[in-house]
Protein backbone atom coordinates (compact mmCIF):
# COMPACT_ATOMS: atom_id res chain seq x y z
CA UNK A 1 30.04 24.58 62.34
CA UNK A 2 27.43 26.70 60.42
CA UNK A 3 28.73 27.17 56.75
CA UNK A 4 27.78 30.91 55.35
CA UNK A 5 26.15 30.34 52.13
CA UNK A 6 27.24 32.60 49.02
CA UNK A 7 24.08 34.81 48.72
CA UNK A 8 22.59 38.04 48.51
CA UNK A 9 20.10 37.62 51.50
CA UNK A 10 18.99 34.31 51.80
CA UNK A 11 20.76 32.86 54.76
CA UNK A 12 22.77 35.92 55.85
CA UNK A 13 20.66 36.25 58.94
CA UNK A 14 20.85 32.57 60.06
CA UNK A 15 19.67 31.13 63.49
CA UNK A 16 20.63 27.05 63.96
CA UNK A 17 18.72 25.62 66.72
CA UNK A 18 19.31 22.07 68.71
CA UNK A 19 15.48 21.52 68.97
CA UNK A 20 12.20 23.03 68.38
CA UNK A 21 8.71 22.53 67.84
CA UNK A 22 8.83 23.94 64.39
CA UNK A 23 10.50 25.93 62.23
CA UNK A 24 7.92 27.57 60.30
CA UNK A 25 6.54 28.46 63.60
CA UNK A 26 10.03 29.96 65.49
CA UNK A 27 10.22 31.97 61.69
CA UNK A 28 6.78 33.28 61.71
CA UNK A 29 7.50 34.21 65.80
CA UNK A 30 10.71 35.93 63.98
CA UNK A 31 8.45 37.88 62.11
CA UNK A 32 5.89 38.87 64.23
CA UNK A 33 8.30 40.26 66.98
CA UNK A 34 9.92 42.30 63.85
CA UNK A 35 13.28 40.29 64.04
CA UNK A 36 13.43 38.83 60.39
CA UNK A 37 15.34 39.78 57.29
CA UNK A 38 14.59 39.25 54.21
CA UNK A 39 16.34 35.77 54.09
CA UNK A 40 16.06 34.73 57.22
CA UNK A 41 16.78 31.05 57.97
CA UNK A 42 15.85 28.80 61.06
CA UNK A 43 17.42 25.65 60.72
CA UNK A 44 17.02 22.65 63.22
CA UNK A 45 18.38 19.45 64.27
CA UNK A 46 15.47 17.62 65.52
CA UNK A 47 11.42 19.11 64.86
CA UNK A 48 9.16 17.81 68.11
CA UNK A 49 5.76 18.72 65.97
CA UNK A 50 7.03 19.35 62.02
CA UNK A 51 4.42 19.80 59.89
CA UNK A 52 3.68 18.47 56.34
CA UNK A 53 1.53 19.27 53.25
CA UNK A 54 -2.28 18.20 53.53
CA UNK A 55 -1.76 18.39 57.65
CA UNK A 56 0.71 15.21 58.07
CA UNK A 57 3.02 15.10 60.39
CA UNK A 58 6.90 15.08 59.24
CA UNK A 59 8.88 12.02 60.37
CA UNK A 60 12.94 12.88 60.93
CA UNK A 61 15.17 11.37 63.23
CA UNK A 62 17.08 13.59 65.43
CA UNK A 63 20.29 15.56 63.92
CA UNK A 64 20.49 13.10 60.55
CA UNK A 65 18.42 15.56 58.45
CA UNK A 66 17.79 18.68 57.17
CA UNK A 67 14.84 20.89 58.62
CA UNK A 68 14.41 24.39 57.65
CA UNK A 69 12.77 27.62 57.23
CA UNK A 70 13.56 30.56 54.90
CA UNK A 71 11.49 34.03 55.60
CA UNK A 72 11.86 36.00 52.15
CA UNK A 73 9.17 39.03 51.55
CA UNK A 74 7.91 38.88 47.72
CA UNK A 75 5.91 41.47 48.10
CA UNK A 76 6.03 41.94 43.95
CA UNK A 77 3.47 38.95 44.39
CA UNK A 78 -0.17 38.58 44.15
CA UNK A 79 -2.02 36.40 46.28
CA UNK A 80 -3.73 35.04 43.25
CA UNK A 81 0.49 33.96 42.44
CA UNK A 82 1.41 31.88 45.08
CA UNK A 83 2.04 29.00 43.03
CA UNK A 84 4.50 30.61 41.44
CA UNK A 85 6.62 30.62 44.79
CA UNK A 86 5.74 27.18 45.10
CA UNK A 87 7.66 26.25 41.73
CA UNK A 88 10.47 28.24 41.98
CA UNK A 89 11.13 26.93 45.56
CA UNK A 90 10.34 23.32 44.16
CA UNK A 91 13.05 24.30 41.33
CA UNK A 92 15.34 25.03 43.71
CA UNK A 93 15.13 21.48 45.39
CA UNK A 94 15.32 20.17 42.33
CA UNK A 95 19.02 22.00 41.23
CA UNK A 96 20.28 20.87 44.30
CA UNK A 97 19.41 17.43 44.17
CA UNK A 98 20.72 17.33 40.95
CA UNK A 99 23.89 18.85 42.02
CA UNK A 100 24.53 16.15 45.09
CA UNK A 101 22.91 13.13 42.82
CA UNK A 102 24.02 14.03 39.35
CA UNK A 103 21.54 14.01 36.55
CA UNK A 104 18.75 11.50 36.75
CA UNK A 105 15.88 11.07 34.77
CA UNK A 106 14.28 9.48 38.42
CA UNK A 107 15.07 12.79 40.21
CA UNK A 108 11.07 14.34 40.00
CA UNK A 109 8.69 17.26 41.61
CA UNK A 110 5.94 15.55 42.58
CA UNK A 111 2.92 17.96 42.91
CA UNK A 112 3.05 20.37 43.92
CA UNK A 113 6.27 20.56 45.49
CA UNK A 114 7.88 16.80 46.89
CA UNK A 115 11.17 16.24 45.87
CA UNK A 116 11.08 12.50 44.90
CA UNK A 117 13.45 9.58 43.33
CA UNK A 118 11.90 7.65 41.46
CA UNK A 119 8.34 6.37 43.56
CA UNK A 120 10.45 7.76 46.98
CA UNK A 121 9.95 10.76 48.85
CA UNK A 122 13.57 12.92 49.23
CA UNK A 123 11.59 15.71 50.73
CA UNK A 124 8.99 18.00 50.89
CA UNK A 125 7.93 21.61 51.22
CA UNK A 126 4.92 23.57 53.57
CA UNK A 127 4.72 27.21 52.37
CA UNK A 128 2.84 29.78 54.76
CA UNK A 129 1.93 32.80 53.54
CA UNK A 130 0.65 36.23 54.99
CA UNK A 131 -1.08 38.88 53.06
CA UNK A 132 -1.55 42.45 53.06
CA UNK A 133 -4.19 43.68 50.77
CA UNK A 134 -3.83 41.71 47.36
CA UNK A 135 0.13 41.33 47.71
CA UNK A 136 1.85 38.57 49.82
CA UNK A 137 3.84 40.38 52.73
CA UNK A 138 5.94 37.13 53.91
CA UNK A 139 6.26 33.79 53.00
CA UNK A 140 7.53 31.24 55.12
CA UNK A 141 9.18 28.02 53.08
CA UNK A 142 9.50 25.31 55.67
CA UNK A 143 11.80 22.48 53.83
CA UNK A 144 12.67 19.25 55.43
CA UNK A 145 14.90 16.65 53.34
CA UNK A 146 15.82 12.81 54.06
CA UNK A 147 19.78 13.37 54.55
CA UNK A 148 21.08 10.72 56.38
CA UNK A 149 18.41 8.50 58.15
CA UNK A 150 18.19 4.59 57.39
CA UNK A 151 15.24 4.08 58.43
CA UNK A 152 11.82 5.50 58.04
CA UNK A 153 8.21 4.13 59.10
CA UNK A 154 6.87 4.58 55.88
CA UNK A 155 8.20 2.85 52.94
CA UNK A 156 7.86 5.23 50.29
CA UNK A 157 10.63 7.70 52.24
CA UNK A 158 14.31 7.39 51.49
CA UNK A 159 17.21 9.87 52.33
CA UNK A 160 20.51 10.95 50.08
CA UNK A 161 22.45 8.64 52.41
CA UNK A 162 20.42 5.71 51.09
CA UNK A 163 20.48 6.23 47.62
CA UNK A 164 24.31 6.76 47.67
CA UNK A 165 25.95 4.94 50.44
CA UNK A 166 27.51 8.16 51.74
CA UNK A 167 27.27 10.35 54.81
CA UNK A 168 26.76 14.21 54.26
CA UNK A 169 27.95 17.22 56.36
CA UNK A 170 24.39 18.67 56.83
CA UNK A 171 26.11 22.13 57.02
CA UNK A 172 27.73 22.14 53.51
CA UNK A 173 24.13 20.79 52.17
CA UNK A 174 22.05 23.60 54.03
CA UNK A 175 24.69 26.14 52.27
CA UNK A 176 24.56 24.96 49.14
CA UNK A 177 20.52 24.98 49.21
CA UNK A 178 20.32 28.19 50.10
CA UNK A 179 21.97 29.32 47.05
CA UNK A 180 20.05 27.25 45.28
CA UNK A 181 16.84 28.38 46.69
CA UNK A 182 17.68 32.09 45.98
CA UNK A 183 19.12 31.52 42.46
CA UNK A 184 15.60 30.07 41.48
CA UNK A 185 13.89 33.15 43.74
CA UNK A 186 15.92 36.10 41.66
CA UNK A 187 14.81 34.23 38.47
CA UNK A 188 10.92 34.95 39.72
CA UNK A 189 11.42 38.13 40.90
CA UNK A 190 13.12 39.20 37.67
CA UNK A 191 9.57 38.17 35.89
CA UNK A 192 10.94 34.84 34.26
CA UNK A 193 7.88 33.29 34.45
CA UNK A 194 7.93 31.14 31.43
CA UNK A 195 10.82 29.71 31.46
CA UNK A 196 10.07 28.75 35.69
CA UNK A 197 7.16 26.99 34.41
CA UNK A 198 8.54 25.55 31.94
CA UNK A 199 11.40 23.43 34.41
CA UNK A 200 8.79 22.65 36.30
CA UNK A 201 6.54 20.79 34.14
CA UNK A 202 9.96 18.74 32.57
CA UNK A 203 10.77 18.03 36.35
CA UNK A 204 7.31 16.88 37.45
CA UNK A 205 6.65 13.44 38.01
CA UNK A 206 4.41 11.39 35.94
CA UNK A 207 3.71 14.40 33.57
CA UNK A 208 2.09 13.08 30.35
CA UNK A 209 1.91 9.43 31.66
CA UNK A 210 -1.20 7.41 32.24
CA UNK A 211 -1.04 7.13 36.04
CA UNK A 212 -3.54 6.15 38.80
CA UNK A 213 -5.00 8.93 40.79
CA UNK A 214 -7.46 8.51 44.20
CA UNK A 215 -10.61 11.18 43.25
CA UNK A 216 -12.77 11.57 46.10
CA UNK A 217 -11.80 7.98 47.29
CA UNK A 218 -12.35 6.59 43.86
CA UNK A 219 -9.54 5.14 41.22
CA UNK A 220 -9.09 7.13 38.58
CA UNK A 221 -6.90 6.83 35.58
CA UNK A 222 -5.70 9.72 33.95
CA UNK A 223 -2.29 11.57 33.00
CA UNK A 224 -0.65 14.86 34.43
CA UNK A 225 -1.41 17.64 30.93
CA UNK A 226 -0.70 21.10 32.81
CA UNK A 227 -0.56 22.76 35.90
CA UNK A 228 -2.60 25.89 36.01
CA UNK A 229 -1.87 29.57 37.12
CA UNK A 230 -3.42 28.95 40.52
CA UNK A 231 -1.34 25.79 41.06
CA UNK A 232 -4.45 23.25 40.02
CA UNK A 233 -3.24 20.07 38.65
CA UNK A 234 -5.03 19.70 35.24
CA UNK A 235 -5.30 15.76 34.59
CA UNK A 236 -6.35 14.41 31.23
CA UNK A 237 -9.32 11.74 32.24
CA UNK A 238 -10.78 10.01 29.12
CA UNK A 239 -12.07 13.10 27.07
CA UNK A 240 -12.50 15.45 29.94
CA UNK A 241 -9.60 17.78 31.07
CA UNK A 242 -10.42 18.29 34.58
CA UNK A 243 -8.60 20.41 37.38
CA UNK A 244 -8.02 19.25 41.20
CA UNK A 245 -6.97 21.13 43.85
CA UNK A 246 -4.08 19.71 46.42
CA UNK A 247 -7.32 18.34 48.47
CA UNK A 248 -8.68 16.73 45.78
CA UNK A 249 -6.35 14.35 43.75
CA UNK A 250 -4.01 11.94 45.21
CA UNK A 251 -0.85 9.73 43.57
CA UNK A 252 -2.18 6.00 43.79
């Protein structure tokens, strides 16, 4: 049963699908055969080649989790602002987490936009945009989130399910995210810049701690000062402030 979420857009055109390669790939077919609303959602049970951040493969077990794709058009965007999409989706996440988990200071955005509990991955995000001139003409947010699998190959992954012994109706969840998406969305497109950056930095994991980093296959300690304008993490290492592009730094 597909729940309707309570939105303006975001969901209203809705398309649930048993299996398929990818959703960021059946949205951006959506798109190019001029079949997507602004809101458009492709949801799946079971991914046969999901794709990550930094070109990893996304690891879900069949029907247990949530695997999306929302098509919105924020065409009041720059190209040079994409990172500004990037937190308010990551927001978003983060609401909604917060709604099914309750308040945690272990509920984190780790950069740029993994939803994490504590040093565990909840979920994660792969945005895909499309341009026309300087503006961004569509963005695909593909989303997939831990719901309730058991067990994962790689030990930093849990799921909601693990972290409190219950089983969710995937449905209800997807619903409920939606709204949450497009709360955070209309808070961007209404210019509320500051205060978007602003939850971000509170939510983002190891901000202003002294943390391990991997630069260019080397150790590095520094700690998490800023996130710049064009999404570049700024780290604080020894007296240098230095910025690093998603490439370029990793979480040790």
């Amino acid at each position: 049963m597909v729940v309707t979420p309570q939105t303006l857009f975001t969901g209203q055109q809705l398309l649930w699908l048993p299996v398929c390669a990818s959703t960021n790939t059946e949205a951006q077919a959506l798109i190019v055969q001029n079949r997507a609303s602004d809101g458009c959602t492709v949801i799946t049970d079971f991914q046969t080649a999901g794709r990550g951040q930094r070109g990893n493969q996304w690891e879900a077990a069949p029907a247990e989790n949530l695997m999306l794709s929302v098509v919105w058009q924020p065409r009041f965007l720059a190209a040079a602002q994409q990172f500004l999409l990037s937190q308010a989706v990551a927001l978003g996440l983060h609401d909604w987490a917060g709604a099914l988990l309750g308040p945690s200071p272990k509920l984190k955005l780790k950069w740029p936009n993994d939803l994490y509990y504590g040093d565990q991955k909840l979920g994660g995000v792969l945005i895909e945009n499309s341009l026309s001139g300087t503006k961004i003409q569509h963005s695909i947010i593909g989303i997939g989130l831990n719901i309730n699998q058991q067990q994962f190959a790689l030990p930093a992954a849990t799921s909601f399910s693990q972290l409190t012994g219950r089983s969710y109706a995937r449905e209800v969840l997807a619903a409920r995210l939606l709204e949450c998406l497009e709360r955070r969305y209309l808070q961007l497109r209404a210019g509320q810049v500051g205060q978007l950056r602003q939850a971000y930095l509170q939510a983002l994991y190891r901000y202003q701690e002294t943390h391990l980093f991997s630069v260019e296959g080397r150790p590095v300690s520094g700690q998490i000062v800023g996130v710049e304008e064009d999404g570049r993490l700024a780290v604080a290492v020894g007296n240098e402030l230095r910025r690093f592009g998603m490439q370029e730094i990793r979480h040790l």
